[in-house]
N, C-alpha and C. Protein backbone atom coordinates (compact mmCIF):
# COMPACT_ATOMS: atom_id res chain seq x y z
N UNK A 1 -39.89 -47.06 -150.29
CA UNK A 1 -39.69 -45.67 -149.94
C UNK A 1 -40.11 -44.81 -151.14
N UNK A 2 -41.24 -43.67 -151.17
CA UNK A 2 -41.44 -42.66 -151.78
C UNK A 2 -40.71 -41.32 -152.03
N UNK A 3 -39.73 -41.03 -153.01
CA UNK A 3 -39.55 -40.12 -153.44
C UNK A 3 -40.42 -38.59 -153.82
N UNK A 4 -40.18 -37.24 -153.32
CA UNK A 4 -40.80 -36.74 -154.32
C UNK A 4 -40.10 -36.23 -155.17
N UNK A 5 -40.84 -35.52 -156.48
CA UNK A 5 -40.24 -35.55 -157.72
C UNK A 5 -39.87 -33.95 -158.01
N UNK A 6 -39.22 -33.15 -158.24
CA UNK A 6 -38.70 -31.85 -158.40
C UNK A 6 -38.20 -31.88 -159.63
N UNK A 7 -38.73 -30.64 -160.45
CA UNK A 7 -38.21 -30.06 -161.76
C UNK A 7 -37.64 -28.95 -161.60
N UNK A 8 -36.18 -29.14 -162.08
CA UNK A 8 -35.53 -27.85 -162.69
C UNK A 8 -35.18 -27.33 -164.11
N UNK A 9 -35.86 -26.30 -164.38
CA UNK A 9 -35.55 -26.35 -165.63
C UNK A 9 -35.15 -24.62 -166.35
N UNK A 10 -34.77 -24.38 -167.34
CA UNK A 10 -34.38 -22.79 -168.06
C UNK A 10 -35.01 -22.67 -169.44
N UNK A 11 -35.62 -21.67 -169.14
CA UNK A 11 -36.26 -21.27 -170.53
C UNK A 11 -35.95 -20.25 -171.13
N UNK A 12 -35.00 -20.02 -170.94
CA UNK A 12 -34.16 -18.85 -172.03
C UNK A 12 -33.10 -19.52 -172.77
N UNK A 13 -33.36 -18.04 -173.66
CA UNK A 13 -32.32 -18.78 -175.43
C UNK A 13 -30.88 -18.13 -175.22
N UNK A 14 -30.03 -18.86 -175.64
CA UNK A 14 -29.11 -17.72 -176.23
C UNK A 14 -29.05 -16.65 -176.86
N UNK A 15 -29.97 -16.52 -177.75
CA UNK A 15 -30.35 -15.38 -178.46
C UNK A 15 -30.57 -14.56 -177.74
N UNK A 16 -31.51 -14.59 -177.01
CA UNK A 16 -32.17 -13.45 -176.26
C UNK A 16 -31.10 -13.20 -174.95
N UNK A 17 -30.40 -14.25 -174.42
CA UNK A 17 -29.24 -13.81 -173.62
C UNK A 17 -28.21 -12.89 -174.54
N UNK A 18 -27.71 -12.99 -175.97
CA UNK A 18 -26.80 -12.62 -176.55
C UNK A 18 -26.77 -11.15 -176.75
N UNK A 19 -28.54 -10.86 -176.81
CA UNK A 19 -29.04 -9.57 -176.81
C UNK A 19 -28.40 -8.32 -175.32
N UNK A 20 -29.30 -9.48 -174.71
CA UNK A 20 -29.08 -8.42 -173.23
C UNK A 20 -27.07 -8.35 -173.02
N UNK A 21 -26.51 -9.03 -172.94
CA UNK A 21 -25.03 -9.14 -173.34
C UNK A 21 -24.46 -8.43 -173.91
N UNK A 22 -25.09 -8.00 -175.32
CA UNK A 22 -24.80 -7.28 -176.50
C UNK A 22 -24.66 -5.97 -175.76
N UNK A 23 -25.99 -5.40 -175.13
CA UNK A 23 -26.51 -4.27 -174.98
C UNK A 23 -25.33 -3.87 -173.74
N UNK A 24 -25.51 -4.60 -172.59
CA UNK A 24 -24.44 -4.30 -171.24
C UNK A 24 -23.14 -4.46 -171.81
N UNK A 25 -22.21 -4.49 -172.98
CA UNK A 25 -21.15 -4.67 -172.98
C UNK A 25 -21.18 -3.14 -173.75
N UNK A 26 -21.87 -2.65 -174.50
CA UNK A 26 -21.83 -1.29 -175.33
C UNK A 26 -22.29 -0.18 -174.25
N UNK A 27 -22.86 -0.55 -173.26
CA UNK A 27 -22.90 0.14 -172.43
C UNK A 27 -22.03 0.58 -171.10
N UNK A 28 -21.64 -0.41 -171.03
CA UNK A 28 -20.20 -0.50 -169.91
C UNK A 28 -19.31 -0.02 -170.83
N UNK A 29 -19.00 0.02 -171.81
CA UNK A 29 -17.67 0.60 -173.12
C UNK A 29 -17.85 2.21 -172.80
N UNK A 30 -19.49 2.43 -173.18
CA UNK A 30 -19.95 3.83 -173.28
C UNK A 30 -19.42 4.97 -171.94
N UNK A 31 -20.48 4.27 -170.66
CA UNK A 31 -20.12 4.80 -169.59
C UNK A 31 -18.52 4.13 -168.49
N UNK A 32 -17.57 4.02 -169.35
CA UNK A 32 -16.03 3.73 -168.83
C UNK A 32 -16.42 2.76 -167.12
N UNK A 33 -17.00 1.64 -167.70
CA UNK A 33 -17.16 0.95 -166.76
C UNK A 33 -18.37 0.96 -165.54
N UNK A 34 -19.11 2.70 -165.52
CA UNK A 34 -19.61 2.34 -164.55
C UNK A 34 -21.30 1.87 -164.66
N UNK A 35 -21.43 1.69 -165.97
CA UNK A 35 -22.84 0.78 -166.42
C UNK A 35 -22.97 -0.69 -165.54
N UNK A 36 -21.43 -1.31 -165.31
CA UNK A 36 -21.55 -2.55 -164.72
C UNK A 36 -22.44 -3.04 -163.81
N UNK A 37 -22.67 -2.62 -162.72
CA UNK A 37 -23.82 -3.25 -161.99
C UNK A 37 -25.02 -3.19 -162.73
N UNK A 38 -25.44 -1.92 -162.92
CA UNK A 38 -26.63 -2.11 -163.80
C UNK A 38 -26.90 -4.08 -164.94
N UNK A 39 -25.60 -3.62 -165.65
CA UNK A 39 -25.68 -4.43 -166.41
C UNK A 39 -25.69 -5.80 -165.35
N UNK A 40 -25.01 -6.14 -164.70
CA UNK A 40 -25.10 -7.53 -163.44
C UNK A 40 -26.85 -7.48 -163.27
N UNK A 41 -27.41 -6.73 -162.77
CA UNK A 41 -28.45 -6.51 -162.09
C UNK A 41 -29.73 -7.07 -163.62
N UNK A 42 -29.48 -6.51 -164.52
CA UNK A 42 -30.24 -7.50 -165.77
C UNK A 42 -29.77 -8.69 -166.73
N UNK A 43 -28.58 -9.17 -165.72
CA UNK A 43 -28.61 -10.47 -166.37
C UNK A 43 -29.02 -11.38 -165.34
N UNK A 44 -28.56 -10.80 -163.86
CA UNK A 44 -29.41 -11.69 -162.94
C UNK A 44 -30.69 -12.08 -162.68
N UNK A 45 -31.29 -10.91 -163.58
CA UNK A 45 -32.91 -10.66 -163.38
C UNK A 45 -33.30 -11.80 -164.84
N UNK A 46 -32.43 -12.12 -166.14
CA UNK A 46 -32.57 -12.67 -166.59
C UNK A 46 -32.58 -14.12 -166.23
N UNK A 47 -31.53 -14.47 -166.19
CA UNK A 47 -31.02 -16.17 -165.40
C UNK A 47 -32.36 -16.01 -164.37
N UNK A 48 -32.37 -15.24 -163.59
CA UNK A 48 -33.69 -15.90 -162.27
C UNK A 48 -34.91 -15.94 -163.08
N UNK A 49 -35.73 -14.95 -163.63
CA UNK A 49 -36.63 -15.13 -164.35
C UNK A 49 -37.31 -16.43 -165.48
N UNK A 50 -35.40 -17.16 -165.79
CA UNK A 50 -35.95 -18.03 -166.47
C UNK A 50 -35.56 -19.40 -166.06
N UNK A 51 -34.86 -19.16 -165.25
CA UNK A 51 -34.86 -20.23 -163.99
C UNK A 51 -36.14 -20.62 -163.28
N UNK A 52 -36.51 -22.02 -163.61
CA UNK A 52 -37.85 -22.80 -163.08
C UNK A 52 -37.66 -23.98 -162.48
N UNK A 53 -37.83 -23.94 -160.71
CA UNK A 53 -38.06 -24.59 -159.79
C UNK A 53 -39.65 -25.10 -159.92
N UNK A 54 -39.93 -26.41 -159.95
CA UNK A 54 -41.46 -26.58 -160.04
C UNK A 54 -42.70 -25.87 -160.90
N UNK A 55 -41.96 -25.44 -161.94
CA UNK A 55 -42.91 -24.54 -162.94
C UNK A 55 -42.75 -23.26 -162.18
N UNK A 56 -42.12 -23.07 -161.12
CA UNK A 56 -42.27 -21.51 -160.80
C UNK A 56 -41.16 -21.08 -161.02
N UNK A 57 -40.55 -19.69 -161.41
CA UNK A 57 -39.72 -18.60 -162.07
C UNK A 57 -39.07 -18.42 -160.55
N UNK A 58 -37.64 -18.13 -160.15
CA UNK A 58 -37.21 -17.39 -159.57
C UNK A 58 -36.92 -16.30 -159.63
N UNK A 59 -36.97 -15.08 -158.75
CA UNK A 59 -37.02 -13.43 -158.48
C UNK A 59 -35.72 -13.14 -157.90
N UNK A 60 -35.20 -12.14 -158.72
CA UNK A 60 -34.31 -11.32 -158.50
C UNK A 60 -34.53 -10.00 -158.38
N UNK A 61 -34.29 -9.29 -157.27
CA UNK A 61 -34.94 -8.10 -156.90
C UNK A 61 -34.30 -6.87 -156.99
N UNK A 62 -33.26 -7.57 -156.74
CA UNK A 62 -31.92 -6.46 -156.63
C UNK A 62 -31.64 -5.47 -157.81
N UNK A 63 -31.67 -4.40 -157.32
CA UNK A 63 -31.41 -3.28 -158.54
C UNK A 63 -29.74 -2.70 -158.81
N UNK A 64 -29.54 -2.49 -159.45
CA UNK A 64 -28.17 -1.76 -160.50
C UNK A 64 -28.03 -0.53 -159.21
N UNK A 65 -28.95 0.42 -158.76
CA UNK A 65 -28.67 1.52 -158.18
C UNK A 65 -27.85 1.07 -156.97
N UNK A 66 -28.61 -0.01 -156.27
CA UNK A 66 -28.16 -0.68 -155.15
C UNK A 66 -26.83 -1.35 -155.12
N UNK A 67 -26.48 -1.85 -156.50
CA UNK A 67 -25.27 -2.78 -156.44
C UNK A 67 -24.28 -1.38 -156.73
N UNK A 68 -24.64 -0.53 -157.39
CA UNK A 68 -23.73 0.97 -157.25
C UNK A 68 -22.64 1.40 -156.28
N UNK A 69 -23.41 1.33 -155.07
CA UNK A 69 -23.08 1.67 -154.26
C UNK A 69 -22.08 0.61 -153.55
N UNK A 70 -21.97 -0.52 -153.98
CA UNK A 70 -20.90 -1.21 -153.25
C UNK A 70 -19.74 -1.67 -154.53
N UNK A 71 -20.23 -1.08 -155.88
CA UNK A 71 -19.25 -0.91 -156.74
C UNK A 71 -18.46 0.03 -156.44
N UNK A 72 -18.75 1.47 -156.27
CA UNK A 72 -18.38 2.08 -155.55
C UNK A 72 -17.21 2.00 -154.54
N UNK A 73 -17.52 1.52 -153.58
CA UNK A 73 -16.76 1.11 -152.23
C UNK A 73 -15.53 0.65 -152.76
N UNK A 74 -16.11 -0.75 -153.40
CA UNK A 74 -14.72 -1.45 -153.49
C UNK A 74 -14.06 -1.24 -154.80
N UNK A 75 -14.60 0.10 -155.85
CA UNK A 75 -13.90 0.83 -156.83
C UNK A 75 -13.00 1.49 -155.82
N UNK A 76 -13.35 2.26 -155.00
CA UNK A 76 -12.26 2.98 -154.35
C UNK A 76 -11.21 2.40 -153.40
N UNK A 77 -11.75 1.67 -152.84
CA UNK A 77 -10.94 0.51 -151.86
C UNK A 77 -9.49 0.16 -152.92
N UNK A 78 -9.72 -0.20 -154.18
CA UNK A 78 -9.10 -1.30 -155.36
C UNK A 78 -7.86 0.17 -155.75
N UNK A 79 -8.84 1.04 -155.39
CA UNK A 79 -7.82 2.39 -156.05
C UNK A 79 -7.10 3.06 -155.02
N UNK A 80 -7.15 2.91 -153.92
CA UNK A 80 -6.17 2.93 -152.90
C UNK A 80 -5.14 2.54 -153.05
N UNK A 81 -5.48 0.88 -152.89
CA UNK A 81 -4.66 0.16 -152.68
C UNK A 81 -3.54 0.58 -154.17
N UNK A 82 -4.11 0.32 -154.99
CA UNK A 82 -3.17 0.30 -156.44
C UNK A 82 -2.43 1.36 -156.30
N UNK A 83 -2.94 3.10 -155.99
CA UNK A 83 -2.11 3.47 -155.34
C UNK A 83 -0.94 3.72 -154.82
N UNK A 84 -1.49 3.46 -153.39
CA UNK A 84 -0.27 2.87 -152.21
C UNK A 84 1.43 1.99 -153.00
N UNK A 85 0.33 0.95 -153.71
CA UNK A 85 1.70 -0.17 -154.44
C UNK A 85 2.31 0.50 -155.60
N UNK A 86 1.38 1.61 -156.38
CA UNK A 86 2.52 2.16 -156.99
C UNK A 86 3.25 3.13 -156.50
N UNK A 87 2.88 3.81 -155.86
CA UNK A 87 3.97 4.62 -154.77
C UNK A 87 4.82 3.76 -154.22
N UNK A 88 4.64 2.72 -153.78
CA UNK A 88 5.70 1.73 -153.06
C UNK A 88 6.74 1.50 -154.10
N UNK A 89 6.34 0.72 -155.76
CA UNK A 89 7.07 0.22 -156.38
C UNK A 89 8.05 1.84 -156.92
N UNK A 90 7.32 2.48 -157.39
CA UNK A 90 8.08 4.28 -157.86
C UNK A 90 9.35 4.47 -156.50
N UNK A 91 9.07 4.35 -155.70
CA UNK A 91 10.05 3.86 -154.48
C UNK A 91 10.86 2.81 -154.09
N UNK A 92 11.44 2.18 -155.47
CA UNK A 92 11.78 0.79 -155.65
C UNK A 92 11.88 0.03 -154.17
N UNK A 93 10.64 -0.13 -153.50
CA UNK A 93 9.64 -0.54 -152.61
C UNK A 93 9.59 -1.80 -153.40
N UNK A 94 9.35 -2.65 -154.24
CA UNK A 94 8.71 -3.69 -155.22
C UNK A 94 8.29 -4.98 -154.00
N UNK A 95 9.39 -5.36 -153.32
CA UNK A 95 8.84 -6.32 -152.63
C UNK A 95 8.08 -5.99 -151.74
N UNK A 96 7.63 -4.61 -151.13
CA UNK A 96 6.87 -4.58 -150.13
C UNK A 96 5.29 -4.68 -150.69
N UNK A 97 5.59 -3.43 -151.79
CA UNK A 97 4.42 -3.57 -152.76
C UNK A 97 3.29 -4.46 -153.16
N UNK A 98 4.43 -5.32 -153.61
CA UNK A 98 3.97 -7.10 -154.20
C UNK A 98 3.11 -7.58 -152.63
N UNK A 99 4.04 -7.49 -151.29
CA UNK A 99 3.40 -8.25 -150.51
C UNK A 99 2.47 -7.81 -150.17
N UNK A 100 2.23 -6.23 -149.66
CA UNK A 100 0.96 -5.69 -149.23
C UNK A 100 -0.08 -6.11 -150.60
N UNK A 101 0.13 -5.98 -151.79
CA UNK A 101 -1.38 -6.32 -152.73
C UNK A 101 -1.41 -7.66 -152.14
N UNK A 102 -0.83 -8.52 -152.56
CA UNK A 102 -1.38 -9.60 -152.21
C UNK A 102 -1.90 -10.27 -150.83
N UNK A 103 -1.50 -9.67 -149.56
CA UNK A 103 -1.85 -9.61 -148.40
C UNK A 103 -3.50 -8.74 -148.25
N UNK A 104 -3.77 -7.79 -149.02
CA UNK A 104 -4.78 -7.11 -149.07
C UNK A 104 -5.82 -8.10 -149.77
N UNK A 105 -5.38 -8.67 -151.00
CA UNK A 105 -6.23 -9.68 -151.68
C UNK A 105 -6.64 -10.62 -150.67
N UNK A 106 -6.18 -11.43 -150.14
CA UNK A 106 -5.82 -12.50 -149.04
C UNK A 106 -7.33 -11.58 -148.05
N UNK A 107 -7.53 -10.63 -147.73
CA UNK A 107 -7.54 -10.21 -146.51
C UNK A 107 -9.14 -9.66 -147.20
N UNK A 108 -9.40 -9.11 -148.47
CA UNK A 108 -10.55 -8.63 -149.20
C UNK A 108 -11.71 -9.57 -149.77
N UNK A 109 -11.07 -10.59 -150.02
CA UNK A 109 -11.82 -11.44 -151.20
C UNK A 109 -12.83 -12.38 -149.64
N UNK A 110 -12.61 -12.75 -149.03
CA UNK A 110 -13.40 -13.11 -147.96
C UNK A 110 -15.10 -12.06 -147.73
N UNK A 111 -14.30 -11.02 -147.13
CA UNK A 111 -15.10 -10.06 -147.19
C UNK A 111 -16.52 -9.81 -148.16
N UNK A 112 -15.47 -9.43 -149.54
CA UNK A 112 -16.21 -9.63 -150.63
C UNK A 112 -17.34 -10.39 -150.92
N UNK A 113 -16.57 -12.01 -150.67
CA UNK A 113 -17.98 -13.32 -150.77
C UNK A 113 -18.87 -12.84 -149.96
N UNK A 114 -18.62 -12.28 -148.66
CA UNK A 114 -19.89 -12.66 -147.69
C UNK A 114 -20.36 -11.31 -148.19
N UNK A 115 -20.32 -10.46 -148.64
CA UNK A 115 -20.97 -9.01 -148.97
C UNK A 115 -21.55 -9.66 -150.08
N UNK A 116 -21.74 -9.99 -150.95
CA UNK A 116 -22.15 -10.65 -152.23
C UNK A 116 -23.03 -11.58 -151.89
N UNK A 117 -22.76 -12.90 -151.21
CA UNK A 117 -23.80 -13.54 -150.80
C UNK A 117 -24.72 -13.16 -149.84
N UNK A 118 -24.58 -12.19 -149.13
CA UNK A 118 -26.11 -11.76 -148.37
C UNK A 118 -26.91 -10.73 -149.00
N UNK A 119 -25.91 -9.74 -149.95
CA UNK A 119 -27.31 -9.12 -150.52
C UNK A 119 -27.55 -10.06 -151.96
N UNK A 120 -26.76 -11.24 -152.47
CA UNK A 120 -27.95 -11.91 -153.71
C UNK A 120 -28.50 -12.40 -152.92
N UNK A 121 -28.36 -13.38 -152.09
CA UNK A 121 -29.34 -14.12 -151.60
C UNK A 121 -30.52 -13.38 -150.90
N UNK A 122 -30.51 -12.44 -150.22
CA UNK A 122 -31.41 -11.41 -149.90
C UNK A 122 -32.08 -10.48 -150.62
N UNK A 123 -31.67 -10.97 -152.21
CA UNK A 123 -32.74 -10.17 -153.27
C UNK A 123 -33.34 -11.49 -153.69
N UNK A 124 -33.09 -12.55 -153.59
CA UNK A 124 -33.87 -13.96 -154.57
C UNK A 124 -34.99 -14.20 -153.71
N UNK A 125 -36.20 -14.28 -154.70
CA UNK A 125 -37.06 -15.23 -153.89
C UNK A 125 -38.05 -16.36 -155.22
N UNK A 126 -38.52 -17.01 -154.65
CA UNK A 126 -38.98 -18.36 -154.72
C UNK A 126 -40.49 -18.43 -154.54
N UNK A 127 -41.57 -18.55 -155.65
CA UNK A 127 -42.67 -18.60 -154.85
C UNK A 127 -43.34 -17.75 -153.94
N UNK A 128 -42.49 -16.41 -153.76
CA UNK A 128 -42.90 -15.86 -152.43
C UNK A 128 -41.87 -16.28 -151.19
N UNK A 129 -41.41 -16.90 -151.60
CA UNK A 129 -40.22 -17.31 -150.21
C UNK A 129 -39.00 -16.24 -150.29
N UNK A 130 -38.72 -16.38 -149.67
CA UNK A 130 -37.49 -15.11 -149.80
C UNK A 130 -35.97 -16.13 -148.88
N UNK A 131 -35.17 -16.20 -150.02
CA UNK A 131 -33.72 -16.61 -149.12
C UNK A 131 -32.63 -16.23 -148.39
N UNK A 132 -32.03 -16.39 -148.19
CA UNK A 132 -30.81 -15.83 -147.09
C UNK A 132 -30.14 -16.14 -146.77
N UNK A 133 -28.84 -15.80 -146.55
CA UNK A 133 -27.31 -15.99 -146.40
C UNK A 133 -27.11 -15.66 -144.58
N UNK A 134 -26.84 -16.72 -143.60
CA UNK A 134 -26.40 -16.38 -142.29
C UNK A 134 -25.26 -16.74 -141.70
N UNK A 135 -24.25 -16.51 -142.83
CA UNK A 135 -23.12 -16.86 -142.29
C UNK A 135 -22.73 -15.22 -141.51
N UNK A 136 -21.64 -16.00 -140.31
CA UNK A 136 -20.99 -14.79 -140.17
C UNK A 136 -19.39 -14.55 -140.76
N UNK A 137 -19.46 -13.06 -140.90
CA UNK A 137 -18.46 -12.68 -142.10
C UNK A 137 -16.92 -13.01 -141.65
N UNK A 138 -16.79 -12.92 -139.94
CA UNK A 138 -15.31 -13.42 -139.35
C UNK A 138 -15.14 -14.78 -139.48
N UNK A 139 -16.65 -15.77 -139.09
CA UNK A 139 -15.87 -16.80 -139.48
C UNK A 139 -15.22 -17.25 -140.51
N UNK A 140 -16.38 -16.27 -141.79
CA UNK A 140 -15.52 -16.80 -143.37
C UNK A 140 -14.37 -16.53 -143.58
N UNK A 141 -14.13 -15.57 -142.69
CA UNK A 141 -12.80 -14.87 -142.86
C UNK A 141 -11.60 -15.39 -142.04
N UNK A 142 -11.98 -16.09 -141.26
CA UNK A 142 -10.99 -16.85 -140.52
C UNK A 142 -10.73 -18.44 -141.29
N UNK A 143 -12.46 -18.82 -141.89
CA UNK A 143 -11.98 -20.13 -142.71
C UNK A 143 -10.78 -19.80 -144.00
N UNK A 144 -11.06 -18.63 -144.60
CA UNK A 144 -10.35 -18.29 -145.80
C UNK A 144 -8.84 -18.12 -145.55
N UNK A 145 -8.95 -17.61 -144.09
CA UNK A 145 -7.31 -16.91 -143.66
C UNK A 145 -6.45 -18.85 -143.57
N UNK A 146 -7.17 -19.68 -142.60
CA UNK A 146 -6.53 -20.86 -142.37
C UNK A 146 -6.46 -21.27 -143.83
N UNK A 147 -7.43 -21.08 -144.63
CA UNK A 147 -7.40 -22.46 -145.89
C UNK A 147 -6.13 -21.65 -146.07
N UNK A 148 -6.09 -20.47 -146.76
CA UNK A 148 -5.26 -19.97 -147.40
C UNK A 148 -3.80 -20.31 -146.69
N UNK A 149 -3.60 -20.05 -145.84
CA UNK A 149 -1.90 -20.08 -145.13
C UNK A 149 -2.05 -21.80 -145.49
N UNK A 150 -2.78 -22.66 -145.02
CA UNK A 150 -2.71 -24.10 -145.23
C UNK A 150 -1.89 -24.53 -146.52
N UNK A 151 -2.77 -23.72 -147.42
CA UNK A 151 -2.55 -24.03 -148.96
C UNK A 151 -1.39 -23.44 -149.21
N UNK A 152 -0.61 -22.29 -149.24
CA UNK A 152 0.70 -22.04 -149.37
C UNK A 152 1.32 -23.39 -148.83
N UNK A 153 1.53 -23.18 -147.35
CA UNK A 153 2.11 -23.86 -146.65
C UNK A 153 2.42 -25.70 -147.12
N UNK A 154 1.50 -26.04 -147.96
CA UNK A 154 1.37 -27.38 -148.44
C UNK A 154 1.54 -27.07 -149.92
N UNK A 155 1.79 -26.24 -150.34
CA UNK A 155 2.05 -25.93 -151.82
C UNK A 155 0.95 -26.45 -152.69
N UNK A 156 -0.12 -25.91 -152.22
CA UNK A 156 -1.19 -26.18 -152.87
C UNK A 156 -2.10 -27.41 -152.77
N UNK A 157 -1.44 -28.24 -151.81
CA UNK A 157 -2.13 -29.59 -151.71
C UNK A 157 -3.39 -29.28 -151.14
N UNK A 158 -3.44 -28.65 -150.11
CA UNK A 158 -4.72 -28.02 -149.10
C UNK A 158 -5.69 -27.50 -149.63
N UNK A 159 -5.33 -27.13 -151.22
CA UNK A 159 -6.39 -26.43 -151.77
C UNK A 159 -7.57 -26.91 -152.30
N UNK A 160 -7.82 -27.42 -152.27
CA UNK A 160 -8.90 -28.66 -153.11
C UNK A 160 -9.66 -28.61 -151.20
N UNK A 161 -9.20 -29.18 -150.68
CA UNK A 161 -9.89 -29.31 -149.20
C UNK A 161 -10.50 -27.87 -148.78
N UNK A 162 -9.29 -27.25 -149.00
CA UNK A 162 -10.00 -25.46 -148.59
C UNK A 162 -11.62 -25.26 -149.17
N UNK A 163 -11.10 -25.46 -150.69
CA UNK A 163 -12.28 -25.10 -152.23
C UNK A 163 -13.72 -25.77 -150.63
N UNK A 164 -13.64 -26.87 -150.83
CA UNK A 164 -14.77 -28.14 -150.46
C UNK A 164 -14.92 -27.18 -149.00
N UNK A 165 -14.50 -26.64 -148.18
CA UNK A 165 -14.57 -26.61 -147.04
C UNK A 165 -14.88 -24.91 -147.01
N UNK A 166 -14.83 -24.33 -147.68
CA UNK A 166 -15.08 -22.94 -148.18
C UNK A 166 -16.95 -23.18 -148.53
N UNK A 167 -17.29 -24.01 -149.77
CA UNK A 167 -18.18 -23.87 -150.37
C UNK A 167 -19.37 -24.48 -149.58
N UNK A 168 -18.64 -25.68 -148.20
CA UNK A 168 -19.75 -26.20 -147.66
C UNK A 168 -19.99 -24.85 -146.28
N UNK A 169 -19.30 -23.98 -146.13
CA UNK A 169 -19.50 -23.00 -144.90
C UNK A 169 -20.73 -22.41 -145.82
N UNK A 170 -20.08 -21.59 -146.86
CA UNK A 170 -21.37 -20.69 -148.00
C UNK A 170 -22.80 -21.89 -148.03
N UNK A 171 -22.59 -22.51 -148.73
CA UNK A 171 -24.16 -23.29 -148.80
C UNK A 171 -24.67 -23.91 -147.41
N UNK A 172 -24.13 -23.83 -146.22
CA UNK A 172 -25.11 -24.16 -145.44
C UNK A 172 -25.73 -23.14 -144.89
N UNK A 173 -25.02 -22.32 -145.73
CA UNK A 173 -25.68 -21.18 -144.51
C UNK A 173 -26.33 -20.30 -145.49
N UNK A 174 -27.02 -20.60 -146.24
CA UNK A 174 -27.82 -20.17 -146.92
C UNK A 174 -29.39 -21.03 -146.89
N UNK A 175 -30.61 -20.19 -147.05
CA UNK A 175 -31.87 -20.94 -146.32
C UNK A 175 -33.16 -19.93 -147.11
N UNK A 176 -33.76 -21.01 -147.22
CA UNK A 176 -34.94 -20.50 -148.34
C UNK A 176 -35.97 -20.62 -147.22
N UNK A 177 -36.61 -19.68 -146.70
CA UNK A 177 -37.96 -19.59 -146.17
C UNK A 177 -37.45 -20.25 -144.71
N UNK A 178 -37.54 -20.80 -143.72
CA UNK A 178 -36.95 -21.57 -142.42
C UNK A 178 -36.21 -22.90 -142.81
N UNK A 179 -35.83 -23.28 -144.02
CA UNK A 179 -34.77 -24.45 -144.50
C UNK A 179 -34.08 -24.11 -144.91
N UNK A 180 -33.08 -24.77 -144.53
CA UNK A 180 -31.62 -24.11 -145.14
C UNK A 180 -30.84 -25.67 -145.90
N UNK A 181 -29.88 -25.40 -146.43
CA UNK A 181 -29.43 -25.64 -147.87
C UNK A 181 -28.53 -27.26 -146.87
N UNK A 182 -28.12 -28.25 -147.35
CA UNK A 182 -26.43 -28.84 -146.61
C UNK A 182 -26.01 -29.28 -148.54
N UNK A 183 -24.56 -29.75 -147.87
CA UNK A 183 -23.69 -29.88 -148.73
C UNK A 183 -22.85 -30.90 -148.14
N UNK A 184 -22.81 -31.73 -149.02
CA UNK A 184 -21.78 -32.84 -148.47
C UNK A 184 -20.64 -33.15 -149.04
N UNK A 185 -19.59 -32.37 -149.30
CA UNK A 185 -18.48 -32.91 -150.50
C UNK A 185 -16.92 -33.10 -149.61
């Protein structure tokens, strides 16, 4: 049986990562946080650029202006909520407080992944290939809701199964050009 042979490899330094690092951390200081995407948006462009599939560079397309706008969102979403729970707790509310954040977390971070994985994966491309994320966002959100109650419910035993059963929903459903990704763990 014939194998074929695939190279992966990175050609960037630390140095020159330490730089761009340097620069997005004095800049996020400067502008009170809201440099951040920007800064995401040129380290991703770094890592892909020197990321080499077969001697070819992967593309990151995605711009800082673009990731703005969903910094944005869930800047204000985050400031609601915080909010709400300190009005709750100032209302020695504390246990309701406590439960709504963490019920909101529970209920956001799903969301989040699948917002994140369809626009990176929908800025990377390959050669000219362009990839993509087709999960849908209820089911992640229904896998996350079961792992999660599971994993309380078992005091954490479930969690390791969740992790594995979380990460194989995300990578299959991600697909470079008409192939898509499997995962077997």
């Amino acid at each position: 049986m014939e194998y074929n042979k695939y190279s992966l490899s990175f050609k960037g330094s630390g140095m020159s990562y330490f730089r761009i690092l340097l620069v997005n951390i004095i800049l996020i200081i400067i502008t009170l946080g809201l440099y951040y995407p920007w800064a995401k948006a040129r380290s991703l462009q770094y890592f892909y650029s020197n990321t080499l599939f077969n001697e070819q560079a992967f593309v990151f397309t995605g711009t800082g202006s673009e990731m703005f706008k969903g910094f944005i969102k869930a800047f204000l979403l985050l400031l609601g909520v915080y909010g709400l729970v300190t009005y709750l707790v100032l209302n020695e509310q504390e246990l309701v407080g406590a439960a709504l954040f963490y019920i909101f977390l529970v209920l956001l971070v799903p969301l989040a992944i699948h917002g994140s994985y369809r626009y990176r994966f929908a800025k990377t491309m390959w050669s000219g290939i362009r990839f993509g994320y087709t999960g849908d966002k209820w089911e992640l959100f229904a896998l996350c809701i079961k792992g999660t109650l599971l994993t309380i419910v078992t005091f954490g035993i479930y969690g390791a199964w969740f992790m594995m059963n979380l990460r194989r929903y995300l990578l299959c459903n991600v697909k470079v050009g008409d192939a898509r990704f499997a995962y077997k763990g």
